[in-house]
C-alpha atoms as a PDB file:
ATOM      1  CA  UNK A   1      56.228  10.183  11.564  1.00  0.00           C
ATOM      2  CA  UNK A   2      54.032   9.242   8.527  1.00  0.00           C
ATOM      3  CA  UNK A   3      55.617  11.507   5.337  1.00  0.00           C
ATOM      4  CA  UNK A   4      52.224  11.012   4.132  1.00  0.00           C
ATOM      5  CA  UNK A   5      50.577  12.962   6.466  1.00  0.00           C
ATOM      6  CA  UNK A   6      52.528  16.058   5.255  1.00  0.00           C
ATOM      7  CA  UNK A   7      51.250  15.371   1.814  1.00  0.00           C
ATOM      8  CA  UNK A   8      48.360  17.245   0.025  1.00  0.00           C
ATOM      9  CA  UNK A   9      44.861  15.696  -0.881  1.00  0.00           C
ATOM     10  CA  UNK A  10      45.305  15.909  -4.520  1.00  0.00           C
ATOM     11  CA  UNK A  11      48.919  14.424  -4.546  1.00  0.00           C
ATOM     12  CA  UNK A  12      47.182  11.491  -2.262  1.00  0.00           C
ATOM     13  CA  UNK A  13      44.916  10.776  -5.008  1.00  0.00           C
ATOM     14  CA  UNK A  14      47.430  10.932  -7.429  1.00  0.00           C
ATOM     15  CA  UNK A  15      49.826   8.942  -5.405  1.00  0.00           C
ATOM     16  CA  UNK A  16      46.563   6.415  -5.153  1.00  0.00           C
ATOM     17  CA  UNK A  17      45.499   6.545  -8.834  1.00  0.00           C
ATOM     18  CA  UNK A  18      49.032   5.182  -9.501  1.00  0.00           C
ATOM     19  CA  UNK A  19      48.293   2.326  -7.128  1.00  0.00           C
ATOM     20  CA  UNK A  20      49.842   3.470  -3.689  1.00  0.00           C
ATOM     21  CA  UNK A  21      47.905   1.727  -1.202  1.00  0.00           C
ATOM     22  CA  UNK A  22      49.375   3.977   1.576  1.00  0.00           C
ATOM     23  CA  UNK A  23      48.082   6.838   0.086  1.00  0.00           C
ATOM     24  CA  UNK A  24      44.590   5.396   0.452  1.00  0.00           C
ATOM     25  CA  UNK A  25      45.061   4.701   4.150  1.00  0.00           C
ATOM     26  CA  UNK A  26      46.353   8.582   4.559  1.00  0.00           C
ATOM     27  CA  UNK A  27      43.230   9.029   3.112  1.00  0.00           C
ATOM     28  CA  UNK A  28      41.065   7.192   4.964  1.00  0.00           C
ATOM     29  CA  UNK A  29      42.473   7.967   8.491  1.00  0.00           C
ATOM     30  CA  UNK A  30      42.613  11.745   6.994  1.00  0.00           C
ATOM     31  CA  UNK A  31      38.990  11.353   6.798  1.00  0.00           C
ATOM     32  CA  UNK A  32      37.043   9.017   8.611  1.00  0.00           C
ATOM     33  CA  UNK A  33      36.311  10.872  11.697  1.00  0.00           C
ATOM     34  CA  UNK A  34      35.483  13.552  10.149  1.00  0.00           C
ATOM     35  CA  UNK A  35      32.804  11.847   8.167  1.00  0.00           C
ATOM     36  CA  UNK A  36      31.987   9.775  11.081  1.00  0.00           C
ATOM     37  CA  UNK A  37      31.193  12.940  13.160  1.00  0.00           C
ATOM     38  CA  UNK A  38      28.732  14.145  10.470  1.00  0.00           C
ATOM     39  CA  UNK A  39      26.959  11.060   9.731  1.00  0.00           C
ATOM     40  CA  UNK A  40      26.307  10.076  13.498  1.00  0.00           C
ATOM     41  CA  UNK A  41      24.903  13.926  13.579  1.00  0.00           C
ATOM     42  CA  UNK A  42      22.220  13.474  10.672  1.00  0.00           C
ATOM     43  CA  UNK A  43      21.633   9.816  11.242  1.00  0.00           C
ATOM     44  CA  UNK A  44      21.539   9.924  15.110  1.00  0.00           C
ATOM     45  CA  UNK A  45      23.030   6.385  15.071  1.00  0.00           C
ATOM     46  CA  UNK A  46      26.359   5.292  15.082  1.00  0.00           C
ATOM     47  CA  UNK A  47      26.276   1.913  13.791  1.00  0.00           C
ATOM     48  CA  UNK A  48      24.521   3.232  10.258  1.00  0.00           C
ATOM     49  CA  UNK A  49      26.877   6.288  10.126  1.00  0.00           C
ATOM     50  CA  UNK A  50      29.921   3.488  10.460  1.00  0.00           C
ATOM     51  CA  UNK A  51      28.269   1.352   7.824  1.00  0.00           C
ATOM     52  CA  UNK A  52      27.607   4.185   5.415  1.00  0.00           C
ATOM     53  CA  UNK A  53      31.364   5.515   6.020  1.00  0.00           C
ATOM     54  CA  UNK A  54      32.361   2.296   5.247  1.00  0.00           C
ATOM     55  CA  UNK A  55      30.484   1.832   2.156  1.00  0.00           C
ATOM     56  CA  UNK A  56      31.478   5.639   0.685  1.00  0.00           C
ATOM     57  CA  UNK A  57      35.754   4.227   1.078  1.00  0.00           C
ATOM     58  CA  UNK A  58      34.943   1.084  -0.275  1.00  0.00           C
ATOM     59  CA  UNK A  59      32.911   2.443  -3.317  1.00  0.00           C
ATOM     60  CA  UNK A  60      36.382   5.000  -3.365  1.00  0.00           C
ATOM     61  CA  UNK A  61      38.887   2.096  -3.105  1.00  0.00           C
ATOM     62  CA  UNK A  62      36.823   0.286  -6.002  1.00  0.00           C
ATOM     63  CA  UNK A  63      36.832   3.216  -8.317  1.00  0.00           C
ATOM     64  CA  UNK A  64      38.881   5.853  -7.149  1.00  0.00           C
ATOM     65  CA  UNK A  65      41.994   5.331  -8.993  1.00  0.00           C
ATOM     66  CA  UNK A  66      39.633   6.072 -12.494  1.00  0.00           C
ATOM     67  CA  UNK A  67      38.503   8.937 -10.586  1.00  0.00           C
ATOM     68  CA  UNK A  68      38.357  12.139 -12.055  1.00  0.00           C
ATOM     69  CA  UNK A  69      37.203  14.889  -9.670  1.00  0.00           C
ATOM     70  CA  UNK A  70      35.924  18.398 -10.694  1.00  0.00           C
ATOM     71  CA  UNK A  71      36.058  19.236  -6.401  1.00  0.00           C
ATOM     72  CA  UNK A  72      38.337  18.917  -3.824  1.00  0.00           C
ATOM     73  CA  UNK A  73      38.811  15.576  -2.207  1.00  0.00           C
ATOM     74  CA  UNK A  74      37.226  16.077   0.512  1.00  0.00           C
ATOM     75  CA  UNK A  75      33.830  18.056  -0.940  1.00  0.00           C
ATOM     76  CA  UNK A  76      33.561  14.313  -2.774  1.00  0.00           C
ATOM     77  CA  UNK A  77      33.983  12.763   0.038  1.00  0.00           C
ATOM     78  CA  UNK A  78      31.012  14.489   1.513  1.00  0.00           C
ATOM     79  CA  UNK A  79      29.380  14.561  -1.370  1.00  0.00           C
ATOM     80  CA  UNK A  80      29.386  10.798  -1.621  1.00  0.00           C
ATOM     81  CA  UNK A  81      28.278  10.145   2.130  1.00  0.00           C
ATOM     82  CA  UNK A  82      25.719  12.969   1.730  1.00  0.00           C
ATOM     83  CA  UNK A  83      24.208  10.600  -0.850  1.00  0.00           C
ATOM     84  CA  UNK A  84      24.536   7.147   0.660  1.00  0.00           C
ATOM     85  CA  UNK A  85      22.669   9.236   3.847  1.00  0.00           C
ATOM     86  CA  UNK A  86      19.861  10.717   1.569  1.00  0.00           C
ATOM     87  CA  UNK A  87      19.613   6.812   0.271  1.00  0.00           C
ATOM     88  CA  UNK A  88      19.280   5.424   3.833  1.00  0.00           C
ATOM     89  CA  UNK A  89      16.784   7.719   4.947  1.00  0.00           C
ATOM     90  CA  UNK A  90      15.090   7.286   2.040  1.00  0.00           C
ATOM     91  CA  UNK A  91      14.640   3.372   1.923  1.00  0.00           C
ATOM     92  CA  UNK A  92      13.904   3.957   6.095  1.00  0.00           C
ATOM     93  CA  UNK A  93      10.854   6.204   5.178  1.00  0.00           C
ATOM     94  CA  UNK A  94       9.712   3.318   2.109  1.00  0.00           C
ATOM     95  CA  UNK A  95      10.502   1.039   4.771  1.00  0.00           C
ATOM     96  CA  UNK A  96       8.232   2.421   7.396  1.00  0.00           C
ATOM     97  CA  UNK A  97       5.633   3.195   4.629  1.00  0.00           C
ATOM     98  CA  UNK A  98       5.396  -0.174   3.633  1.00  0.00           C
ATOM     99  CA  UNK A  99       5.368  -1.871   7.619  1.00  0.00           C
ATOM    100  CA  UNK A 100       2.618   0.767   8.108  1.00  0.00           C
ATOM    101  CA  UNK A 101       0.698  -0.462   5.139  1.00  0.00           C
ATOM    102  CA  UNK A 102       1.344  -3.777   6.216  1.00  0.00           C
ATOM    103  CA  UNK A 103      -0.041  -3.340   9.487  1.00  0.00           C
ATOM    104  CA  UNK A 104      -2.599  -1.267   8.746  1.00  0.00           C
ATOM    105  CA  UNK A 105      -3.820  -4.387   6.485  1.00  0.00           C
ATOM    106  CA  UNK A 106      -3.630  -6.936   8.795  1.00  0.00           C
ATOM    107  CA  UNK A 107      -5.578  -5.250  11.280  1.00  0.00           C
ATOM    108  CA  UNK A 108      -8.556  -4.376   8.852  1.00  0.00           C
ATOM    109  CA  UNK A 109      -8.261  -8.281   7.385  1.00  0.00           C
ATOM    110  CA  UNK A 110      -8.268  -9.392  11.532  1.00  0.00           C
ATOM    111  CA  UNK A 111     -11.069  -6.946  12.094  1.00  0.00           C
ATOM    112  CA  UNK A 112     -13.121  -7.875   8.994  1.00  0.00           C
ATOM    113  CA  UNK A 113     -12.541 -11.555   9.879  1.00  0.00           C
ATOM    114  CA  UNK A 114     -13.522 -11.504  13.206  1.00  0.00           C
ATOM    115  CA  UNK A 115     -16.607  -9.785  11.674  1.00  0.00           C
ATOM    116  CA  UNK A 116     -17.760 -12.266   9.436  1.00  0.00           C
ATOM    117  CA  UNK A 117     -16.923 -15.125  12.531  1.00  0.00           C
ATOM    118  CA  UNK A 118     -18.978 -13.418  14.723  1.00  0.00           C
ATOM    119  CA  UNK A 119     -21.231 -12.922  12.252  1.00  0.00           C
ATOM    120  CA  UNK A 120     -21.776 -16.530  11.271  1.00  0.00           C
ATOM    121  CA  UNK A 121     -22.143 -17.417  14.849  1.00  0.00           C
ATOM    122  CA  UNK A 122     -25.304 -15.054  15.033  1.00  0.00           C
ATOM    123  CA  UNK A 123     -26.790 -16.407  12.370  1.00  0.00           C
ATOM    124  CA  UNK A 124     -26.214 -19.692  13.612  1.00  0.00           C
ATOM    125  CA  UNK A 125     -28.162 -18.684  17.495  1.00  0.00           C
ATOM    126  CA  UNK A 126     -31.002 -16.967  15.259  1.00  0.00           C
ATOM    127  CA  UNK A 127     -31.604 -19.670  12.886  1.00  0.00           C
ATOM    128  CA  UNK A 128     -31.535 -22.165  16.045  1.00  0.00           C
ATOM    129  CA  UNK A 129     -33.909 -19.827  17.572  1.00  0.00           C
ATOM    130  CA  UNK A 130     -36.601 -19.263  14.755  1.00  0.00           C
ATOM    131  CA  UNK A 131     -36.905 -23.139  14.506  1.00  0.00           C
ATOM    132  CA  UNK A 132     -37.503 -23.167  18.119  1.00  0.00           C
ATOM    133  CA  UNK A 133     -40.625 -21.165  17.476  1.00  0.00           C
ATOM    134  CA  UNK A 134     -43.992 -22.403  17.689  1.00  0.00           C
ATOM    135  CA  UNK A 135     -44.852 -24.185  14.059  1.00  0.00           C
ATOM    136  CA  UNK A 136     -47.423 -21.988  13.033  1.00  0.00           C
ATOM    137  CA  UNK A 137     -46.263 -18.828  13.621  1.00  0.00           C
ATOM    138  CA  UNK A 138     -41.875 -20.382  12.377  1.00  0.00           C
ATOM    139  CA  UNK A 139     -43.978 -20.880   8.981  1.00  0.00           C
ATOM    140  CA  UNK A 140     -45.499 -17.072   8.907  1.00  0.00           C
ATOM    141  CA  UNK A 141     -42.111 -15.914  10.014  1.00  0.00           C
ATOM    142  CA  UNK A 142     -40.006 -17.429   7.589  1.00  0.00           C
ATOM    143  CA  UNK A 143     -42.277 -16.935   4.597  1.00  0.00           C
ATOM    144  CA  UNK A 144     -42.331 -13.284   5.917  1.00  0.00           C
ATOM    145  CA  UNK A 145     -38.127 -12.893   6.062  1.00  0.00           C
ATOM    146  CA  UNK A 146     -37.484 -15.702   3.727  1.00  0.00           C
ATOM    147  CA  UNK A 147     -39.855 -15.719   1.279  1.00  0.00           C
ATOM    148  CA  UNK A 148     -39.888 -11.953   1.471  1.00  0.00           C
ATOM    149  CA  UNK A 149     -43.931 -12.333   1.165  1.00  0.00           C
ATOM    150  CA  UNK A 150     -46.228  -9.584   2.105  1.00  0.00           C
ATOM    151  CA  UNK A 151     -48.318  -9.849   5.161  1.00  0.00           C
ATOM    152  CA  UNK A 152     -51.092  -9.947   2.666  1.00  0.00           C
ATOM    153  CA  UNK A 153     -49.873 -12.490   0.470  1.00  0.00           C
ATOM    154  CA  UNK A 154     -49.066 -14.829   3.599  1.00  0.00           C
ATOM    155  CA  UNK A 155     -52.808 -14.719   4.757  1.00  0.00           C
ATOM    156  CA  UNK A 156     -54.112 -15.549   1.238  1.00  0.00           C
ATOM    157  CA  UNK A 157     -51.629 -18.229   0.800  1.00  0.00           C
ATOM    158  CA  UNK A 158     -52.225 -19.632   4.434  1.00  0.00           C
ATOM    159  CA  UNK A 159     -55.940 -18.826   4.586  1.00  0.00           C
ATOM    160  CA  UNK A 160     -55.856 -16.675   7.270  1.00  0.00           C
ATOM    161  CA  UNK A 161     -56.599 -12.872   8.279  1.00  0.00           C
ATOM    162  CA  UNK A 162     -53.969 -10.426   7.638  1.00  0.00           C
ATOM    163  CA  UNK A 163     -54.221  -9.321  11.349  1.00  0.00           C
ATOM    164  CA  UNK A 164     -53.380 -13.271  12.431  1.00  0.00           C
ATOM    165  CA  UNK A 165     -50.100 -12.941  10.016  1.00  0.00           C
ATOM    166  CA  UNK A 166     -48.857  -9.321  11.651  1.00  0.00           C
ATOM    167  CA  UNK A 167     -49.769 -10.195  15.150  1.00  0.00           C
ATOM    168  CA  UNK A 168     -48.030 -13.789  14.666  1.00  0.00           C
ATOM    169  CA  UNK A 169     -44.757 -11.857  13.141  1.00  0.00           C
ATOM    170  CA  UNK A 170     -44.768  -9.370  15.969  1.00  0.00           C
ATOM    171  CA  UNK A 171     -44.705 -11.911  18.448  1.00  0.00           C
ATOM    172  CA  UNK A 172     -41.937 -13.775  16.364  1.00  0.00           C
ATOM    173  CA  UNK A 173     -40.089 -10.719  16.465  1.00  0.00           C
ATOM    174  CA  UNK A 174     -40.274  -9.836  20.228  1.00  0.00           C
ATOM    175  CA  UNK A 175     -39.330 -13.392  21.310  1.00  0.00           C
ATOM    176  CA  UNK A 176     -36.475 -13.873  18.894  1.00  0.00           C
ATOM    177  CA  UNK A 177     -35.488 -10.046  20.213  1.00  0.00           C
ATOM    178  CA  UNK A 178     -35.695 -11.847  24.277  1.00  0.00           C
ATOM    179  CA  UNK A 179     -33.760 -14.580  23.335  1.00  0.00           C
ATOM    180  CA  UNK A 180     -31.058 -13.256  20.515  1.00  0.00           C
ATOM    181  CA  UNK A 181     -30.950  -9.565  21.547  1.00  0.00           C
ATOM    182  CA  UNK A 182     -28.483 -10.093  24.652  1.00  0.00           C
ATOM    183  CA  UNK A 183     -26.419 -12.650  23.151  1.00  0.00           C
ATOM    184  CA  UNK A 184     -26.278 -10.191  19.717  1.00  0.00           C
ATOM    185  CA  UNK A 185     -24.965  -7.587  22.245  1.00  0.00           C
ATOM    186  CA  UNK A 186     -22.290 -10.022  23.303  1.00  0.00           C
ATOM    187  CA  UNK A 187     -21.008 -10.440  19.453  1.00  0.00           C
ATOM    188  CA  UNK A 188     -20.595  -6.890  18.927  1.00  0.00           C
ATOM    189  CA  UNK A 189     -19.121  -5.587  21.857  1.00  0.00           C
END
């Protein structure tokens, strides 16, 4: 039988403090499941209660022998995994924040790229299409959108009436509307 299993927590530490390394084990077996059992409760994951039990008797190996305690052993102890658990959850909820953010990014930067691609493609069919347009009525067109010229300011510039320059836009618009409008509905569906 282990005579340090008889022995109370504060004479552990003190036995520890002087540098009794079985005193620390008494400890740690003293403890560990205990811990273990409340860790895997909060966390809900065994692995992360085991690594945060580990780190709370290494961070008491590494400094307990200058400890001074104003609580019992074991309300340190639980103080000190409470802690590293409030941590962990704590850099999971940054964590998830930032893969969130990060996601949340990259689909508006794929969504507002594939916008501007399709969009450049449109342009493309529409400028293909306008020069496909009878001469006459390309030039009263593109001075129109272009040139951003009045209908009136076309027909004194081109020497004709001002009902030649709407009726030549008009049918500008409903053949560019034939040809682009069901390949425009293709882009942005």
């Amino acid at each position: 039988m282990n005579i340090y299993s008889k022995i109370s927590d504060n004479e552990l530490l003190n036995l520890f403090k002087q540098g009794d390394s079985h005193a620390y084990d008494e400890i740690y077996y003293r403890y560990w499941a205990i811990l273990f059992r409340h860790a895997r409760k909060m966390l809900q994951n065994s692995e992360e209660a085991k690594d945060l039990i580990q780190d709370v008797f290494s961070a008491f190996w590494i400094s307990g022998q200058e400890l001074v305690l104003k609580t019992t052993l074991s309300a340190y102890l639980y103080g000190a995994l409470r802690y590293k658990i409030f941590d962990l959850i704590d850099k999971e909820k940054v964590k998830v924040n930032y893969l969130a953010s990060l996601n949340s990014l990259n689909t508006t930067n794929e969504n507002y790229t594939d916008y501007l691609i399709r969009e450049k493609q449109l342009s493309s069919i529409i400028e293909k299409e306008v020069s496909a347009l009878p001469e006459k009525m390309r030039i009263i067109f593109e001075l129109s959108r272009s040139s951003n010229m009045s209908y009136k300011a076309i027909s004194q510039k081109l020497n004709i009436s001002d009902h030649t320059v709407k009726k030549q836009i008009s049918n500008a618009l409903r053949i560019l509307r034939t040809k682009v409008g069901s390949i425009g509905s293709l882009f942005f569906f």
